[in-house]
Protein backbone atom coordinates (compact mmCIF):
# COMPACT_ATOMS: atom_id res chain seq x y z
CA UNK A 1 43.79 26.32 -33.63
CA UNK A 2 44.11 27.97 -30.39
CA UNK A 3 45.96 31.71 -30.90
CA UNK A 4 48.86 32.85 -28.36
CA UNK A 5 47.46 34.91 -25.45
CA UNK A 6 48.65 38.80 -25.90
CA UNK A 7 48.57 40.51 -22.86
CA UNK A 8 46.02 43.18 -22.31
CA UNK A 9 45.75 44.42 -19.33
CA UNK A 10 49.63 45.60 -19.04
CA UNK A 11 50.96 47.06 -16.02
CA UNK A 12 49.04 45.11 -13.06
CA UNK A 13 50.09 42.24 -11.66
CA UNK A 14 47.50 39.57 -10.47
CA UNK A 15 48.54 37.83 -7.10
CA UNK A 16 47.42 35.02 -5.36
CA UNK A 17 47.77 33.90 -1.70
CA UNK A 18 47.66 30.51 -0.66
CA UNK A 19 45.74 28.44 1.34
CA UNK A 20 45.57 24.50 0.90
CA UNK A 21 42.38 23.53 -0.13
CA UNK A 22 40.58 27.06 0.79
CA UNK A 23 41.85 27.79 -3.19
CA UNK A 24 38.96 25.43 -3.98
CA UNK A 25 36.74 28.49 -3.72
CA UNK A 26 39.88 31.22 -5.23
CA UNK A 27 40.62 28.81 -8.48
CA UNK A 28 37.35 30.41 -9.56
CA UNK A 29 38.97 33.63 -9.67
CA UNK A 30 41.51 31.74 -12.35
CA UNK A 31 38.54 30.26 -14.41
CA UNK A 32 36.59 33.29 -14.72
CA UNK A 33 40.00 35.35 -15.68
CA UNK A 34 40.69 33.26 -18.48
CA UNK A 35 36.96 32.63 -19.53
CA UNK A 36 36.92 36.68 -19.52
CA UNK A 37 40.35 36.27 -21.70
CA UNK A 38 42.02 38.71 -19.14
CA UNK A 39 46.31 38.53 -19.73
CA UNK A 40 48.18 39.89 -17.14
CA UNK A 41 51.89 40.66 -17.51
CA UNK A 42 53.18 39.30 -14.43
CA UNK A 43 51.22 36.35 -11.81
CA UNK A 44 52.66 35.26 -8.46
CA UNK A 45 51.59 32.79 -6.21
CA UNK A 46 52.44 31.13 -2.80
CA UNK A 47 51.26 27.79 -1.52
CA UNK A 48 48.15 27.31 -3.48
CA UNK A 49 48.44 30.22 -4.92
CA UNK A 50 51.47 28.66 -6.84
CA UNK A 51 49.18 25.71 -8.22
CA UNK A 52 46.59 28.87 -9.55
CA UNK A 53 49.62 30.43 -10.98
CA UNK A 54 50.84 27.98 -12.83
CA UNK A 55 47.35 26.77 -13.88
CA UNK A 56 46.04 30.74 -15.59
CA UNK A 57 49.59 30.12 -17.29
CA UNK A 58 47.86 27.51 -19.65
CA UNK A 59 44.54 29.08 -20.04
CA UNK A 60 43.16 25.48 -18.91
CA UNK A 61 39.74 26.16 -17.37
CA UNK A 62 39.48 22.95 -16.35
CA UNK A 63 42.80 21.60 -14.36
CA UNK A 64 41.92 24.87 -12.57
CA UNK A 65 38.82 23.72 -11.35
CA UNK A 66 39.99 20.02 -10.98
CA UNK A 67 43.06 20.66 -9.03
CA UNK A 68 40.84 21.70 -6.22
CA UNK A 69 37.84 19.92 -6.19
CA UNK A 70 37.73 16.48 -7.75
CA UNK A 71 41.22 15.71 -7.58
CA UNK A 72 40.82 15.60 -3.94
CA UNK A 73 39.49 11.73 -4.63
CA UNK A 74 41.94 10.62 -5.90
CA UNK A 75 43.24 7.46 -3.72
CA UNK A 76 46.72 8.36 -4.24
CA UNK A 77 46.25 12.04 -3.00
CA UNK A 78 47.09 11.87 0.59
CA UNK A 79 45.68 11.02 4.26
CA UNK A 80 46.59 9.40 7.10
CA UNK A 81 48.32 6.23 5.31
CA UNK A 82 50.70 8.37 3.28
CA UNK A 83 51.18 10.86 6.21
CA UNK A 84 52.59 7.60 8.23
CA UNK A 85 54.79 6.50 5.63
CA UNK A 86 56.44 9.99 5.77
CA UNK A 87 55.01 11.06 2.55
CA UNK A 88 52.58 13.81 4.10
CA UNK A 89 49.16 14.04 4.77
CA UNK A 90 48.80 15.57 1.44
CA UNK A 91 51.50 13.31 -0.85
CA UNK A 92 52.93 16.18 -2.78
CA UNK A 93 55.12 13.89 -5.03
CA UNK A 94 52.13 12.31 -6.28
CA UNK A 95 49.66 15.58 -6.50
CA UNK A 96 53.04 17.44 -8.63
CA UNK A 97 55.28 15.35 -10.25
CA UNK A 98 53.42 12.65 -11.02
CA UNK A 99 49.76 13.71 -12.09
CA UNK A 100 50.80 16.31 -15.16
CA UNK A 101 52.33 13.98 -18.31
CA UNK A 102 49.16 13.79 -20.69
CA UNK A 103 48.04 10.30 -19.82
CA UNK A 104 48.13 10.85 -16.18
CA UNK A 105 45.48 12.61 -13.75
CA UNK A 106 46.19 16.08 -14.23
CA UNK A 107 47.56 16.71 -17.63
CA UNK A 108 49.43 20.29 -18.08
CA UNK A 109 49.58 21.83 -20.99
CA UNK A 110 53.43 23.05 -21.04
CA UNK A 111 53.15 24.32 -24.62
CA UNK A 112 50.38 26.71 -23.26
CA UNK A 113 52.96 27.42 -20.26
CA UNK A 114 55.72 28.24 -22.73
CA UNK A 115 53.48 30.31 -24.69
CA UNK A 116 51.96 32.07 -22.04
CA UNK A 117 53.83 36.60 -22.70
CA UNK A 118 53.59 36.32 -18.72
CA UNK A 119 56.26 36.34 -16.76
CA UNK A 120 55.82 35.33 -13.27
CA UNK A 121 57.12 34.15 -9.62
CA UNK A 122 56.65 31.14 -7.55
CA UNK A 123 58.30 32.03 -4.23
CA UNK A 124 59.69 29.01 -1.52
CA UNK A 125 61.68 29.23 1.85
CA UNK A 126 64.93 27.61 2.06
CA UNK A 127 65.30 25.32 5.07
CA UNK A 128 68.77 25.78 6.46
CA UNK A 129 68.69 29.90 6.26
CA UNK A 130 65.34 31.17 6.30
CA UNK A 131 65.90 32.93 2.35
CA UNK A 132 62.93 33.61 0.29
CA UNK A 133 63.33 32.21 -2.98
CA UNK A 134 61.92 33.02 -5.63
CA UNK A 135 61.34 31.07 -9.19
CA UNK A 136 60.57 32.22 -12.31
CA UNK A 137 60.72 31.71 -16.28
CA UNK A 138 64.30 31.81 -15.73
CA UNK A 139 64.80 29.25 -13.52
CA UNK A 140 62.37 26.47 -15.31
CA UNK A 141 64.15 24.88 -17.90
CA UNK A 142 61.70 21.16 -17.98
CA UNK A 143 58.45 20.77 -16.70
CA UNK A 144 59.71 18.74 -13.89
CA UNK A 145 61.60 22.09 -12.78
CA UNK A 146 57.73 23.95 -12.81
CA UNK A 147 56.23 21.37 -10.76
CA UNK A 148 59.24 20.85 -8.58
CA UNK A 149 58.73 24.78 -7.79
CA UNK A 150 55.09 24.52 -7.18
CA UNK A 151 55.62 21.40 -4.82
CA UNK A 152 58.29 23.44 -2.98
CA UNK A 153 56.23 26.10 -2.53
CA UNK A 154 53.08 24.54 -0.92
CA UNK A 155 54.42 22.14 1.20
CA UNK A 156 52.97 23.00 4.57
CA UNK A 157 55.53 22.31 7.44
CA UNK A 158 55.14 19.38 9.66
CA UNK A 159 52.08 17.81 7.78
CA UNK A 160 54.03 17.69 4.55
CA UNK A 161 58.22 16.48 4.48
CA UNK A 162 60.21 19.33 2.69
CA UNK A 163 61.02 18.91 -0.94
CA UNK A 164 64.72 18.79 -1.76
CA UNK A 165 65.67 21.58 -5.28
CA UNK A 166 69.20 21.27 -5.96
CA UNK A 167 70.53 20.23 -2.96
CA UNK A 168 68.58 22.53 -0.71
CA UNK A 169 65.29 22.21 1.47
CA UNK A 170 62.09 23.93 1.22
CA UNK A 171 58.93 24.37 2.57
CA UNK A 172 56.23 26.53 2.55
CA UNK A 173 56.68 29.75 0.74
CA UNK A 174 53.92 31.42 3.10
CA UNK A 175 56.89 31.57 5.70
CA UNK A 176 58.91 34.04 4.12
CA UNK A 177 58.94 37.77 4.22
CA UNK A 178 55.13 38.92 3.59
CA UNK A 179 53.87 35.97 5.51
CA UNK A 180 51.77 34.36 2.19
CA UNK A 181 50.82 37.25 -0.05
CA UNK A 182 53.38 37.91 -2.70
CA UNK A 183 53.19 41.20 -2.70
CA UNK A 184 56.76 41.76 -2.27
CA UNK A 185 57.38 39.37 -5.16
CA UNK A 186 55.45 42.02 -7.73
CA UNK A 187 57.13 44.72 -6.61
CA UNK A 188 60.41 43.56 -6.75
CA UNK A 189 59.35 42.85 -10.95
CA UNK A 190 58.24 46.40 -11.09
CA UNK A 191 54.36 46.59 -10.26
CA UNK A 192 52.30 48.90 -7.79
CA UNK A 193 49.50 48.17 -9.08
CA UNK A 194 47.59 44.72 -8.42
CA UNK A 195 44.42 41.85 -8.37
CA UNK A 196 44.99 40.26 -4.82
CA UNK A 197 43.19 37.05 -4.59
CA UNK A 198 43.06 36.27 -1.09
CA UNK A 199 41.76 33.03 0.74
CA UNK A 200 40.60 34.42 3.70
CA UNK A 201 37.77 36.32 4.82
CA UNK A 202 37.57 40.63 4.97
CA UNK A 203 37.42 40.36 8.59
CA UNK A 204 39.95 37.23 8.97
CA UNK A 205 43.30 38.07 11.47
CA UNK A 206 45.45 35.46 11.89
CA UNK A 207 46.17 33.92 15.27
CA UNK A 208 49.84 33.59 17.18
CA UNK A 209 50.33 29.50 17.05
CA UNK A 210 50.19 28.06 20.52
CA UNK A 211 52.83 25.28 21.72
CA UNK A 212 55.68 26.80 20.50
CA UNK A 213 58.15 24.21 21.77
CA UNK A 214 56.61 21.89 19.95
CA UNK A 215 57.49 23.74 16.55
CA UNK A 216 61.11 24.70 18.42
CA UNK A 217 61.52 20.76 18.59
CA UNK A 218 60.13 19.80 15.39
CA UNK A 219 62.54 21.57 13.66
CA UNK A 220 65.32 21.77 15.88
CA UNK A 221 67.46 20.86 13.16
CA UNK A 222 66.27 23.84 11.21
CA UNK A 223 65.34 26.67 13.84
CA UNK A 224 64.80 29.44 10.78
CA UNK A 225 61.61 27.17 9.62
CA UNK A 226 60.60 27.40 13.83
CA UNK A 227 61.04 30.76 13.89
CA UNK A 228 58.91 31.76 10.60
CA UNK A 229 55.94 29.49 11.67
CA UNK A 230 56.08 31.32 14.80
CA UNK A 231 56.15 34.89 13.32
CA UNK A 232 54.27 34.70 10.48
CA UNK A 233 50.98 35.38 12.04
CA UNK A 234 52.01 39.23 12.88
CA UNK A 235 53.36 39.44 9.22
CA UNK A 236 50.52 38.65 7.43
CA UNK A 237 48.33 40.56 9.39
CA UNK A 238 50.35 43.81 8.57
CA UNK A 239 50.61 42.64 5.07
CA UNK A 240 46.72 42.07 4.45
CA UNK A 241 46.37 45.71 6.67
CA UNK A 242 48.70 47.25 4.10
CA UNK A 243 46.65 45.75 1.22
CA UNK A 244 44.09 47.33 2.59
CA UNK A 245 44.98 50.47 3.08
CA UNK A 246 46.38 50.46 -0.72
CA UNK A 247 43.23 49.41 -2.10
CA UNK A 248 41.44 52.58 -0.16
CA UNK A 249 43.73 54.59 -1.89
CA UNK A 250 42.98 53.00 -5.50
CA UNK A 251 46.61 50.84 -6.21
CA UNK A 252 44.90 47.24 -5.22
CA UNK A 253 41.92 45.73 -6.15
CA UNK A 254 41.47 42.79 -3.26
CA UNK A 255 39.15 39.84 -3.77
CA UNK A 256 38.30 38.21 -1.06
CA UNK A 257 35.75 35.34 -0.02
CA UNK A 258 32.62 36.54 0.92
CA UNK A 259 32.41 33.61 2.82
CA UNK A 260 34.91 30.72 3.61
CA UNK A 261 33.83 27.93 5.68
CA UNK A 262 36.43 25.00 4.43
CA UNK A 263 39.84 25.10 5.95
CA UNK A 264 42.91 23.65 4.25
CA UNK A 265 43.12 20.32 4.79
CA UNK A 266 38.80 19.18 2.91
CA UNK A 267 38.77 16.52 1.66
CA UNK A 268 35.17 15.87 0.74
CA UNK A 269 34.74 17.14 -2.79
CA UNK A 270 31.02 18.16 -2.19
CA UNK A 271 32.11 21.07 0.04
CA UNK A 272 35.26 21.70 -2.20
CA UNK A 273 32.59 21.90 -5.32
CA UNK A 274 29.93 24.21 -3.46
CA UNK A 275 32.98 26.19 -2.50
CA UNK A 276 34.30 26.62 -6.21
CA UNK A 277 30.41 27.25 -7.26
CA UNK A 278 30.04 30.38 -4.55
CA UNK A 279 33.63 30.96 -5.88
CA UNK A 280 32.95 31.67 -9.26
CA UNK A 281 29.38 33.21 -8.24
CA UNK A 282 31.50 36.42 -6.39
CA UNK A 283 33.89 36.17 -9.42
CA UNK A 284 30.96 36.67 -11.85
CA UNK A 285 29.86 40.14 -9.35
CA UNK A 286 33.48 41.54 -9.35
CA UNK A 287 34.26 40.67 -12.83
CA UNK A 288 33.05 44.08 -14.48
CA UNK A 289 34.71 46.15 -11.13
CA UNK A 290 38.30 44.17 -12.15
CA UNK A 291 37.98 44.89 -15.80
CA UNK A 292 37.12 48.78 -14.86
CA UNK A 293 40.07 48.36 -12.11
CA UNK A 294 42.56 47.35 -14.25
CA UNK A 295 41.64 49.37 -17.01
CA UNK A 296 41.87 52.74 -15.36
């Protein structure tokens, strides 16, 4: 019978950015963390970050690796069809809320959620006002709620129709304040020190968006969602130079992709498979420097 996860590595947080598909290569990062039966005490996530999060939260090796490589061909998963019914180019009601009972595509082990000593934070952007929101143990009362959260969370704006929580809109939690690394959302629970798992790239800075009236018009009926898209390249780039300049000074380890050449919107599982294989290669190199990082 499997045993209740203790946590063991108290006092770090582990973060993930997101990243559509490009988490094809950064779920490795969650596979090898729970094959090396590393607990952390608090996980956040963004985007696809959120989908990792909740997927270490079960210890499930292999909906980690699935959610990001073969799941992508699945029929029902998204493309231009769904996008033109107004479902999105990826059909988020089908990837979240209805692939995770046990008899359907993705089965998630909520037991192994509930048991999980983590706490942790899934982190949207509300619509109408431009608020971060964040969700957390607190706040998920069904596993509905969970995947509702997770949904919310990753659905990229303008490919992907906002999901509706209570009465509110949300899209894309890399909008808000840090601009896609939760960061913020581990210090706010207390934590300085961290395991970033980015999706990008050392040498990766983002790019302003071009065609800004077409974003201004797009969402004319919610300008806050305009004006995030439209700012968040300079905000991530000073968040990943402040991650930086933490992990010189020894309070962040950062993992990043030696190499990422699938953006994210693959489809084709082969490259999302070679990706998770060179994935959980660098994982397997920087495995003993996390252990001795989050040990000290």
């Amino acid at each position: 019978m499997p045993t209740t996860p203790v946590v063991n590595v108290p006092d770090v947080a582990l973060v993930f950015e997101g990243g559509g598909m490009r988490a094809a290569y950064t779920s490795a990062v969650v596979v090898a963390l729970i094959e090396a039966g590393l607990v952390f005490p608090f996980v956040a996530g963004i985007s696809a970050g959120a989908s990792n999060t909740v997927n270490y939260l079960t210890g499930d090796a292999w909906r980690a690796r699935a959610s990001f490589t073969t799941f992508a061909a699945d029929p029902n998963f998204g493309g231009w069809r769904t996008f033109v019914r107004g479902q999105g180019l990826f059909n988020s009601d089908y990837i979240y809320r209805r692939t995770s009972a046990p008899d359907e595509a993705l089965p998630y082990n909520y037991q192994a959620f509930l048991d999980h000593p983590a706490e942790f934070s899934i982190t949207g952007f509300r619509a109408r006002d431009g608020a971060t929101v964040r969700w957390g143990r607190a706040e998920t009362e069904t596993q509905q709620h969970l995947m509702s959260f997770v949904q919310a969370s990753s659905t990229m704006p303008v490919i992907m129709p906002p999901v509706d929580i209570d009465g509110d809109l949300y899209v894309d939690g890399a909008l808000g304040g840090t601009g896609g690394i939760p960061i913020d959302a581990a210090r706010a629970a207390g934590y300085r020190k961290m395991v970033v798992v980015l999706t990008q790239e050392r040498s990766y800075t983002k790019k302003p968006l071009t065609n800004p009236w077409f974003y201004r018009r797009h969402f004319r009926r919610h300008p806050a969602v305009a004006d995030a898209l439209l700012s968040r390249w300079s905000r991530y780039n000073s968040t990943r130079d402040e991650l930086f300049e933490l992990e010189r000074a020894g309070e962040v380890y950062v993992f990043a992709p030696d190499r990422m050449d699938i953006s994210n919107g693959e489809r084709n599982v082969a490259r999302l498979q070679a990706a998770h294989e060179r994935g959980l290669a660098q994982a397997a190199r920087e495995l003993p420097a996390i252990r001795e990082f989050v040990q000290a």
